[in-house]
N, C-alpha and C. Protein backbone atom coordinates (compact mmCIF):
# COMPACT_ATOMS: atom_id res chain seq x y z
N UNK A 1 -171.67 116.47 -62.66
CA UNK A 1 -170.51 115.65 -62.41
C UNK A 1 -169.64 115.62 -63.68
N UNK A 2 -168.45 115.84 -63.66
CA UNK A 2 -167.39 115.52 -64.81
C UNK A 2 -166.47 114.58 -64.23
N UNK A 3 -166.54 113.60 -65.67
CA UNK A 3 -165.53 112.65 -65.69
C UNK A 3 -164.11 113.23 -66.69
N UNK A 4 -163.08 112.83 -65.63
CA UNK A 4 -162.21 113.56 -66.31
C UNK A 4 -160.76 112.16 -66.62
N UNK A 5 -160.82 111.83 -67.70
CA UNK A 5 -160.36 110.12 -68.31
C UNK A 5 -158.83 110.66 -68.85
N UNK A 6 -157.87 110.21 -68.23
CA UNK A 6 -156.31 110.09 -69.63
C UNK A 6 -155.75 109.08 -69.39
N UNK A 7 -154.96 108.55 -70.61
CA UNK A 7 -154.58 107.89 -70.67
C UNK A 7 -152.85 108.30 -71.03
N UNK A 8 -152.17 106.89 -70.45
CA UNK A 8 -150.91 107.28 -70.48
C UNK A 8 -149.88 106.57 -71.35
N UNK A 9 -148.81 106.80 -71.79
CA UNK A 9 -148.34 105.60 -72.48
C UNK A 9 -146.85 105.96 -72.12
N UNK A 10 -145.86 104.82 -71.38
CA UNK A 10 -144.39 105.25 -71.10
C UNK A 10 -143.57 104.66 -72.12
N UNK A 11 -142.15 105.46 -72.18
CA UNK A 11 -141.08 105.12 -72.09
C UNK A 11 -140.54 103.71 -72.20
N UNK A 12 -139.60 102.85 -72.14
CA UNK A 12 -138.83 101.72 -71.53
C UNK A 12 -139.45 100.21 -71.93
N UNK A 13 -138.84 99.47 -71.67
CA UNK A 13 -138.99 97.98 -71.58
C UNK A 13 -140.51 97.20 -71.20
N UNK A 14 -141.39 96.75 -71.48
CA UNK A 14 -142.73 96.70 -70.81
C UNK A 14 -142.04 96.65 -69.27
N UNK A 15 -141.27 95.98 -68.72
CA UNK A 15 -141.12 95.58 -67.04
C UNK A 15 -140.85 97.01 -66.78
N UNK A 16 -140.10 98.28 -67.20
CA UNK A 16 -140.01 99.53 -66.87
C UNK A 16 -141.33 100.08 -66.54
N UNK A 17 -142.42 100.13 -67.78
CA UNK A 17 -143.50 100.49 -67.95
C UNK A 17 -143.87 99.86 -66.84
N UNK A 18 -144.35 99.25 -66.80
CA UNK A 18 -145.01 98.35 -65.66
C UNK A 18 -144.77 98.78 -64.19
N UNK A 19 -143.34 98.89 -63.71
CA UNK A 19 -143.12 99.74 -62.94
C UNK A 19 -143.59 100.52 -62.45
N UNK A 20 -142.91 101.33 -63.18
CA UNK A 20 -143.64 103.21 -63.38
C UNK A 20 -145.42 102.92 -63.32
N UNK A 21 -145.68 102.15 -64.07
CA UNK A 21 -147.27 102.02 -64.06
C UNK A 21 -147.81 101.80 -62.64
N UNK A 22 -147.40 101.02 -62.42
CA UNK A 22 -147.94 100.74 -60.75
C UNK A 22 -147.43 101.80 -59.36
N UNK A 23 -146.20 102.17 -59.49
CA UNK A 23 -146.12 103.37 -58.64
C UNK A 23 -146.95 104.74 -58.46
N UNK A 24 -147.16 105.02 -60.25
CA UNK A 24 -148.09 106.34 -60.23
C UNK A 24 -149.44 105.74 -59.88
N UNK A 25 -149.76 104.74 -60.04
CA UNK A 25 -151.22 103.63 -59.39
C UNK A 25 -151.10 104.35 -58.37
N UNK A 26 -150.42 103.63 -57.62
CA UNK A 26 -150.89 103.85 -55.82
C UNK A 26 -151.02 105.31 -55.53
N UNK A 27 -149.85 105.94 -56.37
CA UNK A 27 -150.00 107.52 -55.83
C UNK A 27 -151.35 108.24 -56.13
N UNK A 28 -151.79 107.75 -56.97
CA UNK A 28 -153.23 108.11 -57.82
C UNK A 28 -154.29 107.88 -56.96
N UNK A 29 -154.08 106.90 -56.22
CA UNK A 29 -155.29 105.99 -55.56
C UNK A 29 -155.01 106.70 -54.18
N UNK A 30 -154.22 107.60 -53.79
CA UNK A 30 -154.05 108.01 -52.77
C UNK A 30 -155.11 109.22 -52.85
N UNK A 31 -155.11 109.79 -53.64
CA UNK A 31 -155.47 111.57 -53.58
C UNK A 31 -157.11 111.23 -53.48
N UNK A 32 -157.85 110.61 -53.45
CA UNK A 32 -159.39 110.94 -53.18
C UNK A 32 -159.10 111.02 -51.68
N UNK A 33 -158.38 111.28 -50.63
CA UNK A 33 -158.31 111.03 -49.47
C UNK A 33 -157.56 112.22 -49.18
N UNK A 34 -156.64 113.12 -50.00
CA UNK A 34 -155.83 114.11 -50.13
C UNK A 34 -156.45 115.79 -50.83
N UNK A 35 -157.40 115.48 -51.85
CA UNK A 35 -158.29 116.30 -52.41
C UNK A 35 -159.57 116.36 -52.40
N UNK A 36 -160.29 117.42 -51.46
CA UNK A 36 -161.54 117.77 -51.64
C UNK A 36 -162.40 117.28 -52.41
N UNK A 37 -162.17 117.94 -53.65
CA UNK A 37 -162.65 118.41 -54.83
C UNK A 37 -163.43 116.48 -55.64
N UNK A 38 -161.91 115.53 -55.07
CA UNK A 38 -162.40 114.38 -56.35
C UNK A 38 -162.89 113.59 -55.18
N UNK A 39 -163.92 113.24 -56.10
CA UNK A 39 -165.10 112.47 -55.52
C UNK A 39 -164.34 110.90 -55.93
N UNK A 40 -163.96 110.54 -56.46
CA UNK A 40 -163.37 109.15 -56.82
C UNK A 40 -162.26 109.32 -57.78
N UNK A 41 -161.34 107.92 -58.14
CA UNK A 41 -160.49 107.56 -58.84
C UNK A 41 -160.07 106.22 -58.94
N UNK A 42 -160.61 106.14 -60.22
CA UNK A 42 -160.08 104.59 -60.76
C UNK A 42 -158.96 104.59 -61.67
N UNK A 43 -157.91 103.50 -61.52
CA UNK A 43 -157.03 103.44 -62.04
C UNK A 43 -156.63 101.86 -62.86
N UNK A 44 -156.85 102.11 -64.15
CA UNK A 44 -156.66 100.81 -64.37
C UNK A 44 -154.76 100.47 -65.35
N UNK A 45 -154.30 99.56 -65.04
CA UNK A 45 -152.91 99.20 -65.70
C UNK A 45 -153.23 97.97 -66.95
N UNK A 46 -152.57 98.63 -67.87
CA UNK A 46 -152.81 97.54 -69.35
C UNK A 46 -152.79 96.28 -69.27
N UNK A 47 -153.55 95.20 -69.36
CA UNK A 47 -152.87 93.93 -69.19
C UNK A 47 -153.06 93.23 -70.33
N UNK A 48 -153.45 93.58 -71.53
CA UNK A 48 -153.10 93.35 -72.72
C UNK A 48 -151.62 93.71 -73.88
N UNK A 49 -150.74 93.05 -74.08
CA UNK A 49 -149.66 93.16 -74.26
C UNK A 49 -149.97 93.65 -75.79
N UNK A 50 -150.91 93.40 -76.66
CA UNK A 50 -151.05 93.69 -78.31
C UNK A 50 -151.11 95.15 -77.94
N UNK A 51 -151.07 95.95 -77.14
CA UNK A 51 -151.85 97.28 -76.81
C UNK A 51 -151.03 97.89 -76.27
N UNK A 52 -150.29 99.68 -76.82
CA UNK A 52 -149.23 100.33 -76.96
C UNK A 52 -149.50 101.16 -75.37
N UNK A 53 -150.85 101.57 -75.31
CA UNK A 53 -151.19 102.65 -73.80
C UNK A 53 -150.83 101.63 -72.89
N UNK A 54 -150.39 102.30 -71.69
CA UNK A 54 -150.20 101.66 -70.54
C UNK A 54 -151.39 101.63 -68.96
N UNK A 55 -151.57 102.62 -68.93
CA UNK A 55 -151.78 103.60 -67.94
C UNK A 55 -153.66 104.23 -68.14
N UNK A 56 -154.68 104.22 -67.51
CA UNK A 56 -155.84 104.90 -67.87
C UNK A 56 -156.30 105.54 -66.18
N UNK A 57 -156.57 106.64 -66.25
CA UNK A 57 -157.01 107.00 -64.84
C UNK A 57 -158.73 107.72 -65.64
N UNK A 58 -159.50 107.43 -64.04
CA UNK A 58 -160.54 107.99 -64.11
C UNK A 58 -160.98 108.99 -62.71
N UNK A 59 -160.89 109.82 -63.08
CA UNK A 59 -161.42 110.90 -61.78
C UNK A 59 -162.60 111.27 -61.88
N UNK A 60 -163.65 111.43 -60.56
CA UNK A 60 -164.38 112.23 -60.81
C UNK A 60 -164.65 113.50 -59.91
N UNK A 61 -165.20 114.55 -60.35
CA UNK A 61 -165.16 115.90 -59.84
C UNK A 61 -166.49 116.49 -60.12
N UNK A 62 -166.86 117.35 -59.19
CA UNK A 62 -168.39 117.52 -59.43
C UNK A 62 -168.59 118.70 -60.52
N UNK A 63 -167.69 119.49 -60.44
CA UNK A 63 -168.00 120.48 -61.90
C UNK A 63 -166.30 121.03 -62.68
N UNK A 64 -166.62 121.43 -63.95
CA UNK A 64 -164.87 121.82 -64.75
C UNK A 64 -164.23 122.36 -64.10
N UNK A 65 -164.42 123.08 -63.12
CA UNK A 65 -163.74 124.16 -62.20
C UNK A 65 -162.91 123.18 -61.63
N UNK A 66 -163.37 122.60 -60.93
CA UNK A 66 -162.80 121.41 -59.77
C UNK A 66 -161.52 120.37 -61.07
N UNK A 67 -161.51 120.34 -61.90
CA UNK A 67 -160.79 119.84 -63.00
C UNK A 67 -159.01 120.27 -62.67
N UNK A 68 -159.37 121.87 -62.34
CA UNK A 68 -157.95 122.46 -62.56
C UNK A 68 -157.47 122.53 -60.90
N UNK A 69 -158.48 122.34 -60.10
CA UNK A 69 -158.04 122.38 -58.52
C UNK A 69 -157.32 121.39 -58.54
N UNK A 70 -158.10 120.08 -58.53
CA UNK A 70 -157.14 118.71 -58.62
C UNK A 70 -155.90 119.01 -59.07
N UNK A 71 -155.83 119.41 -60.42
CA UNK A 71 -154.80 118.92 -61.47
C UNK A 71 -153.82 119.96 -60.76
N UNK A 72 -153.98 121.12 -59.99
CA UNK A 72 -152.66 122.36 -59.46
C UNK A 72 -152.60 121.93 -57.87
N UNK A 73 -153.37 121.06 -57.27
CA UNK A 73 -153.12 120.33 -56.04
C UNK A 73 -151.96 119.98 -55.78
N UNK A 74 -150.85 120.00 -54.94
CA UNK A 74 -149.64 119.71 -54.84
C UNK A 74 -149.63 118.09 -54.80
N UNK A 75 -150.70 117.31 -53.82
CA UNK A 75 -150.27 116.17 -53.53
C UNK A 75 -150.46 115.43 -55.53
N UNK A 76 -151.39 116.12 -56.65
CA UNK A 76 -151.34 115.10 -57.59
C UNK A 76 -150.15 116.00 -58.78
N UNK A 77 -149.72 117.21 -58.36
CA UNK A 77 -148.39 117.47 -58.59
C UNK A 77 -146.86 116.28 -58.64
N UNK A 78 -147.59 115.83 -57.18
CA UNK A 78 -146.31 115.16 -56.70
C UNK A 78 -146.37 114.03 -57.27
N UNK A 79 -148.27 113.10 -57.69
CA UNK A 79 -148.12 111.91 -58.11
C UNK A 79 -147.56 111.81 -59.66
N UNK A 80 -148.04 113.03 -60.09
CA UNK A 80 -147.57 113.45 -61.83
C UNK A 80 -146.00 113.17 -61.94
N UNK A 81 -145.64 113.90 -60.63
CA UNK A 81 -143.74 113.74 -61.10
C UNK A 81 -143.09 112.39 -61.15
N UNK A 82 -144.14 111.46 -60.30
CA UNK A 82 -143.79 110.00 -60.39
C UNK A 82 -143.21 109.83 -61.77
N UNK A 83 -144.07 110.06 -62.90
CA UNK A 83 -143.78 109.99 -64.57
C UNK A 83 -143.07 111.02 -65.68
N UNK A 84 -142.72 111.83 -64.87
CA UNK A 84 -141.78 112.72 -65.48
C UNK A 84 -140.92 112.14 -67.14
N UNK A 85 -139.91 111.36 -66.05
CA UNK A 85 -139.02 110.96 -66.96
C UNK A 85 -139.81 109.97 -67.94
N UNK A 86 -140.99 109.35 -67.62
CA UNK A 86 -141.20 108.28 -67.91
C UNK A 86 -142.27 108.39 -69.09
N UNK A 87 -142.74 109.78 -69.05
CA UNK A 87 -144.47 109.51 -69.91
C UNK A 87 -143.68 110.02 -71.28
N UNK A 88 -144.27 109.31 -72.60
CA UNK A 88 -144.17 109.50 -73.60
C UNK A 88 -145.14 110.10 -74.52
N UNK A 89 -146.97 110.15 -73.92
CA UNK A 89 -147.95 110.61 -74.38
C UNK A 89 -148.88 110.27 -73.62
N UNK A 90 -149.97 110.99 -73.64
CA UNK A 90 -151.06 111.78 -72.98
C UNK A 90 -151.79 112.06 -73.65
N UNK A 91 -152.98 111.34 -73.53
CA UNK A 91 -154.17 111.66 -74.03
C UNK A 91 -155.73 111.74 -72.96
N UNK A 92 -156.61 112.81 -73.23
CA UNK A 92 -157.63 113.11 -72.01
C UNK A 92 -158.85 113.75 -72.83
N UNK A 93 -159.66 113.03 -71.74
CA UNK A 93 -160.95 113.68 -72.10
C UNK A 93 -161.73 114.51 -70.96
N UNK A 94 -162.26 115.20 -70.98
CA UNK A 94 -163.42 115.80 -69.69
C UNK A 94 -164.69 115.74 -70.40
N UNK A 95 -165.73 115.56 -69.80
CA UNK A 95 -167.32 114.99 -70.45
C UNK A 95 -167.59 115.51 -68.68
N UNK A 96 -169.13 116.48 -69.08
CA UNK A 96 -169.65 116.60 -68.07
C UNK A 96 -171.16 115.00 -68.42
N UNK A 97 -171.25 114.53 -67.10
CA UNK A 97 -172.38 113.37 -67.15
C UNK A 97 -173.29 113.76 -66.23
């Protein structure tokens, strides 16, 4: 099993962020129902204001391969573009467990 963790940090006003944060949420929370491959997805939104990241997703996928299916999947294509304009940095890990 690989856990595959990033974190996001936007753009804008916290209420912008926040926004944007919760739209790419739902779209996120959609695709275990859209992609084979992920076995789950948790999505959590910052609710500590001292704290610059916004955004943390957790997927899981049963091996690295399945990493790049997800990620070239059109439907999490489409949830990615949610943040286009919006993401300012990106940070990720993959850990097989």
């Amino acid at each position: 099993m690989v856990k595959h963790i990033v974190t996001f940090k936007f753009k804008g006003t916290a209420e912008e962020r926040l926004q944007v944060a919760q739209e790419f949420k739902a779209a996120l929370m959609a695709l275990p129902e859209q992609i084979d491959v992920l076995r789950s997805m948790e999505v959590g939104i910052n609710e500590n204001p001292a704290e610059t990241w916004d955004l943390t997703l957790i997927a899981v996928v049963d091996k690295m391969e399945d990493v790049d299916v997800y990620a070239k999947h059109p439907a999490h294509v489409a949830a990615a573009a949610i943040i286009k304009d919006a993401k300012q940095d990106r940070a990720c890990v993959d850990y097989i467990c």
